[in-house]
PDB file of N, CA and C in Angstrom:
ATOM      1  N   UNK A   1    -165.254-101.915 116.267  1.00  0.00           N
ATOM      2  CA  UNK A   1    -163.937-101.316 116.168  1.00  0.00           C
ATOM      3  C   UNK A   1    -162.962-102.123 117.011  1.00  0.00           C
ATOM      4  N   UNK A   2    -161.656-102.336 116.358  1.00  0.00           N
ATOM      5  CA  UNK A   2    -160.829-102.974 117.498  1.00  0.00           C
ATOM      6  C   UNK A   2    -160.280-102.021 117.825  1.00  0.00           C
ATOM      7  N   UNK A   3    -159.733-102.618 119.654  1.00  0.00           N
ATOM      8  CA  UNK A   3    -159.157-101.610 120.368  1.00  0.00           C
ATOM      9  C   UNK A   3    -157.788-101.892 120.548  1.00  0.00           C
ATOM     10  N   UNK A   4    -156.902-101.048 120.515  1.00  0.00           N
ATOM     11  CA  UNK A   4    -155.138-100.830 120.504  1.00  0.00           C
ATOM     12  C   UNK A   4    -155.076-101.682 122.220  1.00  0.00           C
ATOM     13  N   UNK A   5    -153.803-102.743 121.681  1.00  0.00           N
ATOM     14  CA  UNK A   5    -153.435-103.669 123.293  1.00  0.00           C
ATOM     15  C   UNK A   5    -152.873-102.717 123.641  1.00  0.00           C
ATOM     16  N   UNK A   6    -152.726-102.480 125.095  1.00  0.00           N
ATOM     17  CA  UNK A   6    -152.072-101.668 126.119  1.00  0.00           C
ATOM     18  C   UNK A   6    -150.770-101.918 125.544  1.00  0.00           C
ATOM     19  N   UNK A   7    -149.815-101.050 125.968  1.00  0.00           N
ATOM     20  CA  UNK A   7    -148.732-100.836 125.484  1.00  0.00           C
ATOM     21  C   UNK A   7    -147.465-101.374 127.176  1.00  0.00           C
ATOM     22  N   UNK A   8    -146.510-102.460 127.105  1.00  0.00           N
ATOM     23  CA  UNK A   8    -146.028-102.665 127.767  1.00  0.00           C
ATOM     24  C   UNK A   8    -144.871-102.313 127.837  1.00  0.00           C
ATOM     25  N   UNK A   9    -144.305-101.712 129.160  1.00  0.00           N
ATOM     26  CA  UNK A   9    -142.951-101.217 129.073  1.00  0.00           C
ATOM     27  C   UNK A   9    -141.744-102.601 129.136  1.00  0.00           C
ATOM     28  N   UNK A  10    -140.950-102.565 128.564  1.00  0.00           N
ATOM     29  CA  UNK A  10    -139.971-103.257 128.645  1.00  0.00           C
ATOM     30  C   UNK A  10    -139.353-103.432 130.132  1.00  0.00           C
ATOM     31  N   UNK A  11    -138.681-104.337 130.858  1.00  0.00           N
ATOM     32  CA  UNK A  11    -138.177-104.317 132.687  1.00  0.00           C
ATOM     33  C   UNK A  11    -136.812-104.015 131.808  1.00  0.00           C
ATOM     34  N   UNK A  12    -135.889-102.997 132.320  1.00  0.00           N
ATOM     35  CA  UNK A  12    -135.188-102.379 132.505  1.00  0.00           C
ATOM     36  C   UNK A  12    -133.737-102.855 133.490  1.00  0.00           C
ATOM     37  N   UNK A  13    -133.031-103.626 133.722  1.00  0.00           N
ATOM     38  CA  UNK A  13    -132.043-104.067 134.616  1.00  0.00           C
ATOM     39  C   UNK A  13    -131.755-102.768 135.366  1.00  0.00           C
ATOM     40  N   UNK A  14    -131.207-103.364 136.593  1.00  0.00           N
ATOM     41  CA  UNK A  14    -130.583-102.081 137.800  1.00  0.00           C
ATOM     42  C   UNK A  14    -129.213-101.096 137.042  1.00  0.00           C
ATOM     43  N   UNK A  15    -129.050-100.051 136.836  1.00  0.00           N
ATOM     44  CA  UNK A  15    -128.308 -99.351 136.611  1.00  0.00           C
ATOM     45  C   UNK A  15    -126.920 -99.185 137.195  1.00  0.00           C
ATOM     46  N   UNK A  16    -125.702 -99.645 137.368  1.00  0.00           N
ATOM     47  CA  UNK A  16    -124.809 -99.469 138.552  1.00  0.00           C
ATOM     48  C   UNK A  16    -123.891 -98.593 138.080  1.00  0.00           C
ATOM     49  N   UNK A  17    -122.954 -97.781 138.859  1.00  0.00           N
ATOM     50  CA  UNK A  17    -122.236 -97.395 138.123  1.00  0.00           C
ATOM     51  C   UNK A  17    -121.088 -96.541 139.785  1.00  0.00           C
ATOM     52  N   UNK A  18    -119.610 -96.102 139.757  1.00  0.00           N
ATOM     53  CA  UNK A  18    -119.115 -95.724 140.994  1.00  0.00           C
ATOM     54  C   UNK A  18    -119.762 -95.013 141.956  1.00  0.00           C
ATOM     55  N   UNK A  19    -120.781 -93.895 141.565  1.00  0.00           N
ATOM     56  CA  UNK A  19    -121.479 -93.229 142.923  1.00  0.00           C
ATOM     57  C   UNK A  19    -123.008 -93.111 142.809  1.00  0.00           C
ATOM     58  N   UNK A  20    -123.344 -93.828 141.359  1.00  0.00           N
ATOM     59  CA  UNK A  20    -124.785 -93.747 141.349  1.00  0.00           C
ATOM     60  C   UNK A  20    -125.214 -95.285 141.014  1.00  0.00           C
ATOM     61  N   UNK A  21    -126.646 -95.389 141.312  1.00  0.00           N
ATOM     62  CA  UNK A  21    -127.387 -96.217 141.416  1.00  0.00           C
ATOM     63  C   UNK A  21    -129.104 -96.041 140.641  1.00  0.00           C
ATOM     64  N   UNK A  22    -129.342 -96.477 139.378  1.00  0.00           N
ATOM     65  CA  UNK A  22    -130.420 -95.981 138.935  1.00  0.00           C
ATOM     66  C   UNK A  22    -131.316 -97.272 138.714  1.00  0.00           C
ATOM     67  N   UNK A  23    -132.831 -97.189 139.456  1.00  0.00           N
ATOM     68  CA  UNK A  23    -133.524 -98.207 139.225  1.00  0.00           C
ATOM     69  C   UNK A  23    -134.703 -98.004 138.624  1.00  0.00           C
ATOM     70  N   UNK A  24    -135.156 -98.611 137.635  1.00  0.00           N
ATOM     71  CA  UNK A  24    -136.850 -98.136 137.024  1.00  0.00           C
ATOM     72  C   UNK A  24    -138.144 -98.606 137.826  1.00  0.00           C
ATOM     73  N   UNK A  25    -138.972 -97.237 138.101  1.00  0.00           N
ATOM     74  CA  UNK A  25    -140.297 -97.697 138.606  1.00  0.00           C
ATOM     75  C   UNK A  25    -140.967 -98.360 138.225  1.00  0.00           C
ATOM     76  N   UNK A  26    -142.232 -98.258 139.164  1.00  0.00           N
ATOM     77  CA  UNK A  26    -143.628 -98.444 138.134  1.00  0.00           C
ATOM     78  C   UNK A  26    -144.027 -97.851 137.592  1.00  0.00           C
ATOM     79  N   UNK A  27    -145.102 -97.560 136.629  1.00  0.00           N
ATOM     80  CA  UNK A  27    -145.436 -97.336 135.781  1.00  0.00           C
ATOM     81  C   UNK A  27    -146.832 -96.447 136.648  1.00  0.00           C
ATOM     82  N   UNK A  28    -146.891 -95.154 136.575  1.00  0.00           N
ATOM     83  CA  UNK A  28    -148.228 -94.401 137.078  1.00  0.00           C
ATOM     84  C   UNK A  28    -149.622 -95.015 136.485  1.00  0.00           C
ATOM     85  N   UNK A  29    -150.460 -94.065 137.271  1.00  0.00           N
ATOM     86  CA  UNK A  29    -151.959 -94.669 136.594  1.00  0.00           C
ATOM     87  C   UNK A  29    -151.616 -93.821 135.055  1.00  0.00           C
ATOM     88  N   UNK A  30    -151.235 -93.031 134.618  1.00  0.00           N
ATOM     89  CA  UNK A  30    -151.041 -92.949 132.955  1.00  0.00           C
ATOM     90  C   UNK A  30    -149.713 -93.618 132.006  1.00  0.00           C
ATOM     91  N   UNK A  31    -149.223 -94.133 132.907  1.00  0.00           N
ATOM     92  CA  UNK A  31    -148.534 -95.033 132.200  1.00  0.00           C
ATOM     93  C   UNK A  31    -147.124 -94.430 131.754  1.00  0.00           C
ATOM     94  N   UNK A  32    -146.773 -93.632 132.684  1.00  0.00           N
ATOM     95  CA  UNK A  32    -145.380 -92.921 132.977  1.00  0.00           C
ATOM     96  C   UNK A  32    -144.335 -93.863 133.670  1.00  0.00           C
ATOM     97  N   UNK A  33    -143.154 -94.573 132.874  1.00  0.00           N
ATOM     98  CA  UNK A  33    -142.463 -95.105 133.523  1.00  0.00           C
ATOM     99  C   UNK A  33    -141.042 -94.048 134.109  1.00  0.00           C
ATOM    100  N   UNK A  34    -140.832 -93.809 135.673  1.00  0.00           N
ATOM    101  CA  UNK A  34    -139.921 -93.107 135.610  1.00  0.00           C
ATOM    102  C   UNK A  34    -138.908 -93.899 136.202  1.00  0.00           C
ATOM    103  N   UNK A  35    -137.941 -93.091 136.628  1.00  0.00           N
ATOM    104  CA  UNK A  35    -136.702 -93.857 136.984  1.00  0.00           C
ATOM    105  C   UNK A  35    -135.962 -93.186 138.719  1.00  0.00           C
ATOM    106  N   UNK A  36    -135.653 -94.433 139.718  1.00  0.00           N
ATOM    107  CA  UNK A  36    -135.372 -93.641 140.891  1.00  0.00           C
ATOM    108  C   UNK A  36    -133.823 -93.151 140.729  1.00  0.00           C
ATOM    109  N   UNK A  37    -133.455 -92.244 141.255  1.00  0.00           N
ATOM    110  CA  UNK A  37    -131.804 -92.428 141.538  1.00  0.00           C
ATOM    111  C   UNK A  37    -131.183 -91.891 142.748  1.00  0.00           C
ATOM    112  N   UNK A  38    -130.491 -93.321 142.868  1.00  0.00           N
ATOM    113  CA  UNK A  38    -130.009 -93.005 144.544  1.00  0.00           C
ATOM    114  C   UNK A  38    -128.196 -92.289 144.359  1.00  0.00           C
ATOM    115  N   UNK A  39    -127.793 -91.448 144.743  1.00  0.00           N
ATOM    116  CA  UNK A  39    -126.439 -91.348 145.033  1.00  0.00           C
ATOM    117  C   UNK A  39    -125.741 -91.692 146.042  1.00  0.00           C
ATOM    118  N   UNK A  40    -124.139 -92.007 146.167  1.00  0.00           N
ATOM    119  CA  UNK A  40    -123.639 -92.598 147.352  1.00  0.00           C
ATOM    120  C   UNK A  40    -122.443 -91.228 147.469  1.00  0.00           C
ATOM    121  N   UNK A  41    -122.231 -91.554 148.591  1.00  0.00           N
ATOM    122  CA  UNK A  41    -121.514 -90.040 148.766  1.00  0.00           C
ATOM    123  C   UNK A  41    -120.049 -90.003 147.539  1.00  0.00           C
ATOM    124  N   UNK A  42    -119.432 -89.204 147.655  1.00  0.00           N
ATOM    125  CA  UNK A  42    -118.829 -88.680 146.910  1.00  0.00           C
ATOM    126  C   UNK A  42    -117.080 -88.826 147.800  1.00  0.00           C
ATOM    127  N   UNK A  43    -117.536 -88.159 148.827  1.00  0.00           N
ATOM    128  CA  UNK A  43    -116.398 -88.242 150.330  1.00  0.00           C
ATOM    129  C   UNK A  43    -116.469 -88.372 151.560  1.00  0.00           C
ATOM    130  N   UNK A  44    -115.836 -89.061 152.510  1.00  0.00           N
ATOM    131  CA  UNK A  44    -116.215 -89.344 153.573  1.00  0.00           C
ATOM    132  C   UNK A  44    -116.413 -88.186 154.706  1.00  0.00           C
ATOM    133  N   UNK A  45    -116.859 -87.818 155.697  1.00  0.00           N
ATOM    134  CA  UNK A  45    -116.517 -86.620 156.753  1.00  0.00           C
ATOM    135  C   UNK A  45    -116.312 -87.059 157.855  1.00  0.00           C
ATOM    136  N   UNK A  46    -115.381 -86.146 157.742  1.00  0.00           N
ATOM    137  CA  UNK A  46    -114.193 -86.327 159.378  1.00  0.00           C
ATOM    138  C   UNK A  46    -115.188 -85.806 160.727  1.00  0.00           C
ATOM    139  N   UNK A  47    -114.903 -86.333 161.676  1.00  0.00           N
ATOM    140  CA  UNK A  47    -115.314 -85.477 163.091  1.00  0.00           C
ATOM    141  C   UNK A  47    -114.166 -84.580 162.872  1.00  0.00           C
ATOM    142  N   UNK A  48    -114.855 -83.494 163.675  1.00  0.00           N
ATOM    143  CA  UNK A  48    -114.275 -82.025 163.888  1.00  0.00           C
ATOM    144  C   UNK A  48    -112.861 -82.363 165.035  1.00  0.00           C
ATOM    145  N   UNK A  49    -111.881 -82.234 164.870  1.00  0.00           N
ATOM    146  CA  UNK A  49    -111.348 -81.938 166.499  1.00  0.00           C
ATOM    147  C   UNK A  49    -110.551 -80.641 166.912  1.00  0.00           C
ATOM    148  N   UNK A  50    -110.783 -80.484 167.838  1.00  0.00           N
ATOM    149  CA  UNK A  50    -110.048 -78.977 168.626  1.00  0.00           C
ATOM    150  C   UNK A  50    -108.766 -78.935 168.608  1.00  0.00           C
ATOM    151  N   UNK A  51    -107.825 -77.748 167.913  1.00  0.00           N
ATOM    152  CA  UNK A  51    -106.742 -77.843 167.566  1.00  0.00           C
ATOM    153  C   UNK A  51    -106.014 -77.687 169.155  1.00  0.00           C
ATOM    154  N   UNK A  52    -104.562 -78.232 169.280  1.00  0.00           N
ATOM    155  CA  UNK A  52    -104.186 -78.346 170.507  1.00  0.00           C
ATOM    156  C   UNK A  52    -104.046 -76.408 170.948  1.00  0.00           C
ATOM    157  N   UNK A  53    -103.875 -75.908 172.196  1.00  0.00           N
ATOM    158  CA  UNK A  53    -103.326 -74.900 172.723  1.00  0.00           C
ATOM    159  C   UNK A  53    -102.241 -74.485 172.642  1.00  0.00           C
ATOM    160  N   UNK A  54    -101.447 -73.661 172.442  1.00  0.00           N
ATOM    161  CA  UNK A  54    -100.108 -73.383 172.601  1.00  0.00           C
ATOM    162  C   UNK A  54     -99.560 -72.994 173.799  1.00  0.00           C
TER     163      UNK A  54
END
């Protein structure tokens, strides 16, 4: 009987885009390719400061 070649995932380029960042893994021991995704913030945060006294 012949046996079916493993099946190869295609490499995938880095994803970019204004606040996200999506990169493709490896491939699990069953052969699950998933995908990471990093986010970058959205808005910056201020230090707090103490409003003056009156």
């Amino acid at each position: 009987m012949s046996q079916q070649p493993e099946k190869k995932h295609p490499e995938v380029p880095e994803g970019k885009s204004r606040f996200l960042i999506t990169r493709q893994m490896k491939p699990n021991e069953k052969g699950f390719v998933g995908y990471e995704t990093i986010w970058e913030p959205f808005q910056k945060e201020a230090e707090y400061q103490t409003p003056k006294r009156p």
